[in-house]
C-alpha atoms as a PDB file:
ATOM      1  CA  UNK A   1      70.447 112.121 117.715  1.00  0.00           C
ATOM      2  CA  UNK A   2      73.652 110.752 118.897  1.00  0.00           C
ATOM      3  CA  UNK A   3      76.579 108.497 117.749  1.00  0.00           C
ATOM      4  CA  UNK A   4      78.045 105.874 120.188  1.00  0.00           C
ATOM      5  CA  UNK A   5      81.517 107.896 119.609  1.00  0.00           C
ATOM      6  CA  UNK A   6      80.416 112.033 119.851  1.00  0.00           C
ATOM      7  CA  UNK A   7      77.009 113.857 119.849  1.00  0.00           C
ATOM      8  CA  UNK A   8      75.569 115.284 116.676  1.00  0.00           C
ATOM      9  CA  UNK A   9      76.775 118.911 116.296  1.00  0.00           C
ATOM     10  CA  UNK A  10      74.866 121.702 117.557  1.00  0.00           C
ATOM     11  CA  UNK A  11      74.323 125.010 114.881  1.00  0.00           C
ATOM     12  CA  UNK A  12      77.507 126.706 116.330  1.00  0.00           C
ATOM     13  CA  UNK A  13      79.536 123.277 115.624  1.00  0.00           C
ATOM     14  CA  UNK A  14      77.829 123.119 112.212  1.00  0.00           C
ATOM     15  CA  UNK A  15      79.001 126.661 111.331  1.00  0.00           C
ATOM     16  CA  UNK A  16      82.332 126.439 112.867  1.00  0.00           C
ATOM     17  CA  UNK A  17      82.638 122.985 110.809  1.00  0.00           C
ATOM     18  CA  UNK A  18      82.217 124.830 107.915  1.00  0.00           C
ATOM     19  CA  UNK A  19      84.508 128.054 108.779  1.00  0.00           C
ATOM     20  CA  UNK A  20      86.981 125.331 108.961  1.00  0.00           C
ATOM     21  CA  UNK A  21      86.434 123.603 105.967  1.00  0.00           C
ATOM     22  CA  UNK A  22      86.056 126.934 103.750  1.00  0.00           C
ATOM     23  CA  UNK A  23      89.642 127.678 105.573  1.00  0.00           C
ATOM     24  CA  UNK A  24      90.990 124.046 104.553  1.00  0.00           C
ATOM     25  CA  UNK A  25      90.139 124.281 100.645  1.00  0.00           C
ATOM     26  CA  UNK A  26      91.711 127.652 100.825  1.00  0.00           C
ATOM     27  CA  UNK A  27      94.953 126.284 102.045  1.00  0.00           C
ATOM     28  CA  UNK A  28      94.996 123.296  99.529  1.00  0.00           C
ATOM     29  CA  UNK A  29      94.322 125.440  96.603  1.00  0.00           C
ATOM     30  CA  UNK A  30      96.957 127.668  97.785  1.00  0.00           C
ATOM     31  CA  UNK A  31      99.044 125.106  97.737  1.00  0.00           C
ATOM     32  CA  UNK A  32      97.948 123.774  94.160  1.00  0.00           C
ATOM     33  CA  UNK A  33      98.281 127.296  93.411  1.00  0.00           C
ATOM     34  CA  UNK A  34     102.093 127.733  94.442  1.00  0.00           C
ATOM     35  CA  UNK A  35     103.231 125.053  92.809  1.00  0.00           C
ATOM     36  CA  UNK A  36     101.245 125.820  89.338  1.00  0.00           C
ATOM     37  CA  UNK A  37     102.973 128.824  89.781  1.00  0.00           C
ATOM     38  CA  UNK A  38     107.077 127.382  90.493  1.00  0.00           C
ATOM     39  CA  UNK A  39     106.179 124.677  87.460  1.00  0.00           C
ATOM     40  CA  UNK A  40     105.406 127.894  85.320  1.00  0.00           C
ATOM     41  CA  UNK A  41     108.338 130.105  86.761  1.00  0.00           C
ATOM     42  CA  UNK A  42     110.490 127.249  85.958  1.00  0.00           C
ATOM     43  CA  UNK A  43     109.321 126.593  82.311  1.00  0.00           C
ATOM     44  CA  UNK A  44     108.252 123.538  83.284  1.00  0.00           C
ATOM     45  CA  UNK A  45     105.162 123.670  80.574  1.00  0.00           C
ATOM     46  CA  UNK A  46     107.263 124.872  77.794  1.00  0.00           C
ATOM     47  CA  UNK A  47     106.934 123.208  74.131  1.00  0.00           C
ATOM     48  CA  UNK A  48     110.389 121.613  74.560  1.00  0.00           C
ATOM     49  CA  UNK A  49     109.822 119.534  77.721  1.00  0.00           C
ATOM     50  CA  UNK A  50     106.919 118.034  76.374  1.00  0.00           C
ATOM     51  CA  UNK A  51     107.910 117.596  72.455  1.00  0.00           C
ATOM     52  CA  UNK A  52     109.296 114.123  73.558  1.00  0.00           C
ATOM     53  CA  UNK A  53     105.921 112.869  74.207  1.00  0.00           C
ATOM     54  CA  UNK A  54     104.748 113.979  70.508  1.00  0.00           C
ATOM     55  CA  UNK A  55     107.494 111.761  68.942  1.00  0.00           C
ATOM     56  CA  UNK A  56     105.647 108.154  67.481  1.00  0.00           C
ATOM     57  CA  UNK A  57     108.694 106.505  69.299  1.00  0.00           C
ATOM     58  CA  UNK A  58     108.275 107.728  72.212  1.00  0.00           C
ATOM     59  CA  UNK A  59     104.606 106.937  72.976  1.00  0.00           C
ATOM     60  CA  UNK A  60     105.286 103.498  71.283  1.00  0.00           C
ATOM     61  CA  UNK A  61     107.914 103.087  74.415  1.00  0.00           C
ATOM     62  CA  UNK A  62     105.037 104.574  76.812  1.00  0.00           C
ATOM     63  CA  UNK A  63     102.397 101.791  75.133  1.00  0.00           C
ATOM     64  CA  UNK A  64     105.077  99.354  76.099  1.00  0.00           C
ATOM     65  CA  UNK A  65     105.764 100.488  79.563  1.00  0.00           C
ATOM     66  CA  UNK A  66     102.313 100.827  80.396  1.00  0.00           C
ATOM     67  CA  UNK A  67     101.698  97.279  79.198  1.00  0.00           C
ATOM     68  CA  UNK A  68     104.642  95.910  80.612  1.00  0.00           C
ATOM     69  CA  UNK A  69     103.445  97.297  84.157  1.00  0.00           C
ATOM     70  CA  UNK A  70      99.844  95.814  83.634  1.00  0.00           C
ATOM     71  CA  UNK A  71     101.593  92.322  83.064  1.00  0.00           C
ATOM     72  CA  UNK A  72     103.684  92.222  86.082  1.00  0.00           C
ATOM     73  CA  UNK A  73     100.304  93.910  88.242  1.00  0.00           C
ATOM     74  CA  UNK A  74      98.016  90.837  86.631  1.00  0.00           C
ATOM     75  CA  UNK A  75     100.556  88.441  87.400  1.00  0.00           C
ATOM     76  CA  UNK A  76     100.893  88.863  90.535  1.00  0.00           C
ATOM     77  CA  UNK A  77      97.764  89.818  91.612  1.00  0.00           C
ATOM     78  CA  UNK A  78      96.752  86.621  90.725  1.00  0.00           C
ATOM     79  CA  UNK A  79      99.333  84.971  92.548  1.00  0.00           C
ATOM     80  CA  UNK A  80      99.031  87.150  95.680  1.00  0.00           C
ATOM     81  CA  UNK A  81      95.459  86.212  96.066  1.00  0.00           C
ATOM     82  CA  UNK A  82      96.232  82.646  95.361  1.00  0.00           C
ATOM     83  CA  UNK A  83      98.365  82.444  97.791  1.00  0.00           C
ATOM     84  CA  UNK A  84      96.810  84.274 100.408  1.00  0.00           C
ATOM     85  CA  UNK A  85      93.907  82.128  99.668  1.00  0.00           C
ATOM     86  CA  UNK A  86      96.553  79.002 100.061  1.00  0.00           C
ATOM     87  CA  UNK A  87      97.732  81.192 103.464  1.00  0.00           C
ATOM     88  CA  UNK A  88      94.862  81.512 105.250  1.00  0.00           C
ATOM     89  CA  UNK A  89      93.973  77.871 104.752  1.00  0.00           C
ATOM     90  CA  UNK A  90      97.033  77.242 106.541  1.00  0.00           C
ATOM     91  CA  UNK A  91      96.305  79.683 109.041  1.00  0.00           C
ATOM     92  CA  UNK A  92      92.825  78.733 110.232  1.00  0.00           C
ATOM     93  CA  UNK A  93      93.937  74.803 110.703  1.00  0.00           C
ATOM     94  CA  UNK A  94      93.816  73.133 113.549  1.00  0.00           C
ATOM     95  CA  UNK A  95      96.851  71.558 113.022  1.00  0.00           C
ATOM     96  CA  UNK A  96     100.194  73.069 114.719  1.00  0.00           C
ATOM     97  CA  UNK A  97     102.465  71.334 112.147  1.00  0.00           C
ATOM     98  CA  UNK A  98     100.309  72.909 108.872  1.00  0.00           C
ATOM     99  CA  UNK A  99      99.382  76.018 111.326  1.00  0.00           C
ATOM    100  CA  UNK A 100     102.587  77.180 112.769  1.00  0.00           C
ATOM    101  CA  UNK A 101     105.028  77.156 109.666  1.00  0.00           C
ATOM    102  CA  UNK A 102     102.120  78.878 108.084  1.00  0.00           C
ATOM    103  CA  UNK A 103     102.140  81.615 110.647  1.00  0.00           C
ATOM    104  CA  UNK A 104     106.175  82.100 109.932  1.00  0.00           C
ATOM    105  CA  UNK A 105     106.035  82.241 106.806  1.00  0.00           C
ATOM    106  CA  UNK A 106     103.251  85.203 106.865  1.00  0.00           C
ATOM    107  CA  UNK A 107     104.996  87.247 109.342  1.00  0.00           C
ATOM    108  CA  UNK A 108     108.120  87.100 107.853  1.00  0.00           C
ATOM    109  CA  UNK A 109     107.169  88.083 104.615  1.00  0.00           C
ATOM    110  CA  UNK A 110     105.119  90.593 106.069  1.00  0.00           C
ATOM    111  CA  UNK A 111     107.970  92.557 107.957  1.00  0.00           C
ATOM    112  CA  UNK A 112     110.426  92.378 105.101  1.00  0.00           C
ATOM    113  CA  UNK A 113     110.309  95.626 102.633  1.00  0.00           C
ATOM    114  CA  UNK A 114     109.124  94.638  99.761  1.00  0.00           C
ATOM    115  CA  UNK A 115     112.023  96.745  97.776  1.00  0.00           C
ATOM    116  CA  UNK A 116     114.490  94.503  99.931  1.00  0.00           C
ATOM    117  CA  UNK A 117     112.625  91.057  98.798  1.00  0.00           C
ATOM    118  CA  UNK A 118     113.311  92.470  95.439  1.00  0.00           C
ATOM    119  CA  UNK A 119     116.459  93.114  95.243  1.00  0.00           C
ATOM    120  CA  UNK A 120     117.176  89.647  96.940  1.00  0.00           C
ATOM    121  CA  UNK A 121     115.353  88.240  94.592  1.00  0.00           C
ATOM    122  CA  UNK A 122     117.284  90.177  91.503  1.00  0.00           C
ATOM    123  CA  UNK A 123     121.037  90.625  93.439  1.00  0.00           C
ATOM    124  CA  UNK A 124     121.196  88.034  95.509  1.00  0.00           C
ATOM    125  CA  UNK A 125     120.180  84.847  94.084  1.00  0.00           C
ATOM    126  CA  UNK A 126     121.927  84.444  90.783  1.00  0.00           C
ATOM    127  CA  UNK A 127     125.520  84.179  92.889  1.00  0.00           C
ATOM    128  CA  UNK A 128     123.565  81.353  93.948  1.00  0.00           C
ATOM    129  CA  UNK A 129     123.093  79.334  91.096  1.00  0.00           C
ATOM    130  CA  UNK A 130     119.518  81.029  90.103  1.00  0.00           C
ATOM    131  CA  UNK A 131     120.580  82.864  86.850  1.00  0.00           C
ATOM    132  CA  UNK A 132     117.010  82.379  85.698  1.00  0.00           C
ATOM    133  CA  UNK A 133     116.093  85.304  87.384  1.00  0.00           C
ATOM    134  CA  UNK A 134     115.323  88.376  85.741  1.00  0.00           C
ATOM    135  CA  UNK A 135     113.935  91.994  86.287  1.00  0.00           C
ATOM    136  CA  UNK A 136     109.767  90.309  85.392  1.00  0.00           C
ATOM    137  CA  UNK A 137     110.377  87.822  87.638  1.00  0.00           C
ATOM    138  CA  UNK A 138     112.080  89.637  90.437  1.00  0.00           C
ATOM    139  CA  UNK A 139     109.288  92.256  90.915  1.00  0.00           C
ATOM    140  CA  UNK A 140     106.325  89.552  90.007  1.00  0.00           C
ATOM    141  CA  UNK A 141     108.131  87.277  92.846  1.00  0.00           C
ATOM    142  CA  UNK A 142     108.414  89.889  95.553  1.00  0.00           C
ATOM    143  CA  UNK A 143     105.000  91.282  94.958  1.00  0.00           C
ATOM    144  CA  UNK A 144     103.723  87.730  95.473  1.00  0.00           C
ATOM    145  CA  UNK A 145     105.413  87.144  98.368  1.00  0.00           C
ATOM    146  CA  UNK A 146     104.839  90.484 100.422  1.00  0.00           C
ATOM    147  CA  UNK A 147     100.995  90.874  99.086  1.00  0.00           C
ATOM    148  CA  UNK A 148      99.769  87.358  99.297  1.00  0.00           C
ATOM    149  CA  UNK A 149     101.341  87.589 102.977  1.00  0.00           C
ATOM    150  CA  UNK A 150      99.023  90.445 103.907  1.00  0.00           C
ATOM    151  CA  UNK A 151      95.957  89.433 101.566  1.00  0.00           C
ATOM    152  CA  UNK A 152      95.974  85.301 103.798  1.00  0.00           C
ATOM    153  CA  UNK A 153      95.600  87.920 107.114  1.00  0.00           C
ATOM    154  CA  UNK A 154      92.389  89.691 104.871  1.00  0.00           C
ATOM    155  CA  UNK A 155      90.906  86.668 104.390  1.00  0.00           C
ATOM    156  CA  UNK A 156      91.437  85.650 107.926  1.00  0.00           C
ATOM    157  CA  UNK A 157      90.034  88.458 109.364  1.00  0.00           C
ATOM    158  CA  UNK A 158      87.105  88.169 107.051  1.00  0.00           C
ATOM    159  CA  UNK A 159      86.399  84.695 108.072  1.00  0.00           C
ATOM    160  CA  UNK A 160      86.876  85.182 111.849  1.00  0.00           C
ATOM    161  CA  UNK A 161      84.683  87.868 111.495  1.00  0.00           C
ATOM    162  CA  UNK A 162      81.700  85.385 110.216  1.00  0.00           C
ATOM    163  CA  UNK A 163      79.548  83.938 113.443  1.00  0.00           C
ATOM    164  CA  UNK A 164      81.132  81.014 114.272  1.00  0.00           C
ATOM    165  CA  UNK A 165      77.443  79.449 114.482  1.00  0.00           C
ATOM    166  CA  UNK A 166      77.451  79.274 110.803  1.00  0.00           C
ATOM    167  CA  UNK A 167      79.878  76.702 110.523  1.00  0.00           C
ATOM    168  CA  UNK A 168      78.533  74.694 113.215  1.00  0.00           C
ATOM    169  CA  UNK A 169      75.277  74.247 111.688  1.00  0.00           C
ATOM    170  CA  UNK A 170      77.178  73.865 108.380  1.00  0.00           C
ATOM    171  CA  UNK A 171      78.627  70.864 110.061  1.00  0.00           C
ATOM    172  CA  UNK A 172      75.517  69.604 112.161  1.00  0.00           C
ATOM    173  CA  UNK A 173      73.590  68.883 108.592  1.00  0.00           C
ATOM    174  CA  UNK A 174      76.853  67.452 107.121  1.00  0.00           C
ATOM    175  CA  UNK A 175      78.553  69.322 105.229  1.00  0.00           C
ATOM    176  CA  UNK A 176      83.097  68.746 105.110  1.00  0.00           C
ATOM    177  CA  UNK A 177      84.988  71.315 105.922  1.00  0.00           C
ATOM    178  CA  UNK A 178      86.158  71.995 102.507  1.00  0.00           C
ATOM    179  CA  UNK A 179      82.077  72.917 101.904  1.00  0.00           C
ATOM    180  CA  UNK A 180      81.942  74.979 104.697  1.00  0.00           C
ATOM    181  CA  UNK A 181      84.790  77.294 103.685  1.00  0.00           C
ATOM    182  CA  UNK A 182      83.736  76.842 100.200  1.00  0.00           C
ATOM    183  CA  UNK A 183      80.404  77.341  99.848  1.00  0.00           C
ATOM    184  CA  UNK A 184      79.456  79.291 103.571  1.00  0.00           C
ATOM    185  CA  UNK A 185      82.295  81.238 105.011  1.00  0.00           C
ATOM    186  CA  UNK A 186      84.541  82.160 102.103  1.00  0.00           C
ATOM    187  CA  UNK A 187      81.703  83.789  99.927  1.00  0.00           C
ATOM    188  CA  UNK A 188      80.817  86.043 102.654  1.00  0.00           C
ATOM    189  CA  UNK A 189      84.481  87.088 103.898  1.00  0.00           C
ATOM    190  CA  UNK A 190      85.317  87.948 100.219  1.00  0.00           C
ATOM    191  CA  UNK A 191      82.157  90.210  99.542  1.00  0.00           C
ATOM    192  CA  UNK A 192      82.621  91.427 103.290  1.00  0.00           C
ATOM    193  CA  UNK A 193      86.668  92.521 102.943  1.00  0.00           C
ATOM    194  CA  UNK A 194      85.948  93.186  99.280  1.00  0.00           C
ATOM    195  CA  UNK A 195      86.967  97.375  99.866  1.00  0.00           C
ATOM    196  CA  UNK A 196      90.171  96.282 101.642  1.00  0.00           C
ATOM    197  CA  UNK A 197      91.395  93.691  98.552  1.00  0.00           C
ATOM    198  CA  UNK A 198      91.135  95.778  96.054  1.00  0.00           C
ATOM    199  CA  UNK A 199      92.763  98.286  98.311  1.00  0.00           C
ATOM    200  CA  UNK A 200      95.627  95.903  98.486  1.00  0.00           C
ATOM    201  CA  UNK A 201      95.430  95.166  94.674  1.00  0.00           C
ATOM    202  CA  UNK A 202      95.824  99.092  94.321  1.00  0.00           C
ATOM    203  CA  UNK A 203      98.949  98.502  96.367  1.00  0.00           C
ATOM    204  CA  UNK A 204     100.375  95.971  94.266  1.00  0.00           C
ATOM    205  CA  UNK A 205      99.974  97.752  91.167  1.00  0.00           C
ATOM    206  CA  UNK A 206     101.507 101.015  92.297  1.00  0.00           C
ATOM    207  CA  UNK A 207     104.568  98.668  94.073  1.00  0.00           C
ATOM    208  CA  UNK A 208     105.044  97.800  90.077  1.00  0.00           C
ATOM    209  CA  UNK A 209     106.973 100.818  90.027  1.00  0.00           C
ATOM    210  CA  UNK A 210     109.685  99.739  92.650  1.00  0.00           C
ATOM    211  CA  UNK A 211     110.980  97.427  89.626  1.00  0.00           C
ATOM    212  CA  UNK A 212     112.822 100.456  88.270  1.00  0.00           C
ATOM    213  CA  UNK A 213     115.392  99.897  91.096  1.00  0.00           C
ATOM    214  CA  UNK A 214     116.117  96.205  89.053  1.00  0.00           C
ATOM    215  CA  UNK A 215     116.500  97.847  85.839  1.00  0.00           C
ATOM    216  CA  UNK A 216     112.711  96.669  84.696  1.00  0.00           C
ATOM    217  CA  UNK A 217     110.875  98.686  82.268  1.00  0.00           C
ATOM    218  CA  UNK A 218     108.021 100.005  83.380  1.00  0.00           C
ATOM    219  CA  UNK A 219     106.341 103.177  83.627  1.00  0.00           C
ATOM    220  CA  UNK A 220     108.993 105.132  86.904  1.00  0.00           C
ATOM    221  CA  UNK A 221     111.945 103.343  84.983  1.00  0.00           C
ATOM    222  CA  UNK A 222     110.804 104.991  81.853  1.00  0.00           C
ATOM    223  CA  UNK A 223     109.916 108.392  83.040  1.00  0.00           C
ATOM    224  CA  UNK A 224     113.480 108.237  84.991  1.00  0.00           C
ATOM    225  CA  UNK A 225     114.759 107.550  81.410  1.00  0.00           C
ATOM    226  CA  UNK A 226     113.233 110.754  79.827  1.00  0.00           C
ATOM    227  CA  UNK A 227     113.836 112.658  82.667  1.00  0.00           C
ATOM    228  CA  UNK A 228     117.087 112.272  81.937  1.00  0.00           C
ATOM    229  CA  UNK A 229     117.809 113.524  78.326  1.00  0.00           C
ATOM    230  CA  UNK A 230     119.768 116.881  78.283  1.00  0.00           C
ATOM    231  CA  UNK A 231     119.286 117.630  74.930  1.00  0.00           C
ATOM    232  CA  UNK A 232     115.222 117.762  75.875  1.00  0.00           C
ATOM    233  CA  UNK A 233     115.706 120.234  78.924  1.00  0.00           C
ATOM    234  CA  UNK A 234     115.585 117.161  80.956  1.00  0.00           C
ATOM    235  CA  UNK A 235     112.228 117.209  81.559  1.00  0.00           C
ATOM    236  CA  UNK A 236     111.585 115.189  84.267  1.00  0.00           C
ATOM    237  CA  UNK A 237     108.757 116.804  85.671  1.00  0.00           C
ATOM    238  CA  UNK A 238     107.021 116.477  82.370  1.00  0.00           C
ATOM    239  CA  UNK A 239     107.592 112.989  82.434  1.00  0.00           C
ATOM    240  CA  UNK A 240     106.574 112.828  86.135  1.00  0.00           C
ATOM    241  CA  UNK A 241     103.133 113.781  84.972  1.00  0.00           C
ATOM    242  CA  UNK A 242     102.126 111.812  82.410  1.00  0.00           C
ATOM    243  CA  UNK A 243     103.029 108.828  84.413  1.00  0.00           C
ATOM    244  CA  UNK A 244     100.867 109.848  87.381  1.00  0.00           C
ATOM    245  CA  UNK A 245      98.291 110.291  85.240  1.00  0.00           C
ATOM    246  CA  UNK A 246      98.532 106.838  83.887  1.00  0.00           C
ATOM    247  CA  UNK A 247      98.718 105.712  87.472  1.00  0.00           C
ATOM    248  CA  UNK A 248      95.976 107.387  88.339  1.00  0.00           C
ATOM    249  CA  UNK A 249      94.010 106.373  85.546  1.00  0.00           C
ATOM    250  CA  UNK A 250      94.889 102.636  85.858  1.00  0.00           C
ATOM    251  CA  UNK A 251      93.837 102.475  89.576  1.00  0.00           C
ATOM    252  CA  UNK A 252      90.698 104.297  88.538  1.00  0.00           C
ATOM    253  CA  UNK A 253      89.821 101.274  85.926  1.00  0.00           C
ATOM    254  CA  UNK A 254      90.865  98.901  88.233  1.00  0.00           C
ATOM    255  CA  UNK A 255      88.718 100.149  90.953  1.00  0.00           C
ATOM    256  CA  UNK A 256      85.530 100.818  88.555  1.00  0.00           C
ATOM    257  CA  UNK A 257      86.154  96.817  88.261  1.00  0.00           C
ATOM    258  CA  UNK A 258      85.945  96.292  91.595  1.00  0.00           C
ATOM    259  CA  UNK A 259      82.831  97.847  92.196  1.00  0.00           C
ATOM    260  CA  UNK A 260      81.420  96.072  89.310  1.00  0.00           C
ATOM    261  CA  UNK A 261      82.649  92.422  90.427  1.00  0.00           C
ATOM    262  CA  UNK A 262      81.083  93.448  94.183  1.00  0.00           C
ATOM    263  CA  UNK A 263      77.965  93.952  92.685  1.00  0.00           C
ATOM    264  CA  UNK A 264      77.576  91.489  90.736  1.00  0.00           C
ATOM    265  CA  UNK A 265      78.521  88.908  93.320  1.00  0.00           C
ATOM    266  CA  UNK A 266      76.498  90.644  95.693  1.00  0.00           C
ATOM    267  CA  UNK A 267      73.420  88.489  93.752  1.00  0.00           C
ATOM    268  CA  UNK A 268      75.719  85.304  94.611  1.00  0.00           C
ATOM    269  CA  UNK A 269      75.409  81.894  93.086  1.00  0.00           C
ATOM    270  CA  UNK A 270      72.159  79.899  93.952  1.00  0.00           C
ATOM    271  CA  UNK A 271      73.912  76.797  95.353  1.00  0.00           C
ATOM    272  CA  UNK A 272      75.333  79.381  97.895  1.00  0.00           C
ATOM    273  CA  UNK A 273      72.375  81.072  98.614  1.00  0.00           C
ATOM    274  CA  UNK A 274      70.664  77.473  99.220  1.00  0.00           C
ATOM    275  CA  UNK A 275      73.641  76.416 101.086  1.00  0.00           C
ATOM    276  CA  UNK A 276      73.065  79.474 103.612  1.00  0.00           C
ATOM    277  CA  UNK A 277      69.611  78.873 103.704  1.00  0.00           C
ATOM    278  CA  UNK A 278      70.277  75.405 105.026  1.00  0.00           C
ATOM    279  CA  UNK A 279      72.652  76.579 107.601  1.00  0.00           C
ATOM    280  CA  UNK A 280      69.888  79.106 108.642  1.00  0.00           C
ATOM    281  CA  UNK A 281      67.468  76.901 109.172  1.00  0.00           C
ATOM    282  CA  UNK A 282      69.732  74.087 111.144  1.00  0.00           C
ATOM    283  CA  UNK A 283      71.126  77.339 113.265  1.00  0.00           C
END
């Protein structure tokens, strides 16, 4: 057998792929192993770096961080994908005046960091006037604004990726446009791009953590905060760990959801399923 890219390896390529995977886990362990080691040589498990995390107080401020980053993730993941949604709308017309701003707006917001839009947001609109603005609504904004940029090209790409017969049959048995991307071609570019969303909604809850440079309490600005007590042996890798592992654990959960909400709309509604049938059969 053959792939379109390379041919199937051979016995020696099978063993040599293995030589060189053994040798690869070796190295990575080492490296695991090494640092294990300097965290140990440098008393970085000893009962005083981590007695801060026993205090009540202290994990009632961790509770509060965590939560505070989950609130500023939900927020503007549901704002990113409404306005990519919104984005991508504006994108596919065939109007220049809705299509062309549209297109501005997306690559700007695309090629500005999103650490930048936030500390616009946060620095350099209450000289303005703004003073509404704080620390929430400075991450929440630029997360928005970078994400739902990149999430309206998603959806684009999902939809262009559809057979453009579909929609013409959609049409030829009279069905709007608004039914066509509702109820034809949106379905199957969000179960289609589904792995790259929720990579993106990954993205935008690990970005949560650029609010520490805005003085917003979440989980980095926290462990920063520990980090930095002399009188605990400033234990800031300590404090680097648990929050990774919080991290970790929240884009774990988040992702378990995404697999769930894929298969479940994997089934898909019946009026879609009859609406594709109908297209079918007119195609």
């Amino acid at each position: 057998m053959s792939n379109v890219l390379f041919d199937a390896p051979g016995p020696r390529a099978r063993v040599r792929h293995r030589y060189i995977g053994a040798v690869t886990l070796l190295v990575v362990l080492a490296i695991f192993g090494f640092i294990l080691y300097r965290f140990i040589a440098t008393d970085q498990f000893t009962a005083q770096k981590w007695n801060i995390f026993t205090v009540p107080y202290a994990q009632g401020k961790i509770v509060e961080a965590t939560l505070a980053t989950l609130k500023a993730f939900g927020l503007a993941a549901v704002l990113s994908l409404t306005l990519g949604l919104l984005l991508m709308v504006g994108r596919v017309s065939k109007h220049k005046w809705i299509s062309a701003p549209t297109y501005i707006f997306v690559e700007l917001f695309r090629a500005v960091p999103l650490l930048i839009l936030i500390m616009i947001m946060y620095y350099g609109l209450p000289p303005l006037g703004y003073t509404f603005v704080t620390p929430f609504i400075a991450v929440v904004t630029g997360l928005t604004l970078y994400n739902g940029s990149v999430l309206s090209e998603v959806f684009r790409a999902g939809i262009e990726s559809l057979p453009k017969g579909q929609a013409e049959a959609a049409y030829a048995i009279g069905m709007t446009k608004t039914q066509v991307m509702r109820m034809i071609l949106l379905p199957q570019a969000l179960r289609a791009m589904a792995p790259v969303i929720v990579s993106q909604l990954v993205v935008v809850l690990k970005d949560t953590a650029l609010g520490f440079i805005v003085t917003f309490q979440e989980l980095l600005y926290l462990a920063k905060s520990y980090g930095t007590q002399v009188q605990l042996g400033s234990p800031i890798i300590p404090s680097t760990i648990v929050v990774a592992a919080i991290y970790i654990s929240l884009c774990l959960l988040l992702a378990g959801l995404a697999k769930f909400i894929e298969v479940r709309t994997k089934r898909g509604p019946a009026k879609n399923i009859r609406a594709q049938q109908l297209v079918n059969e007119a195609a």
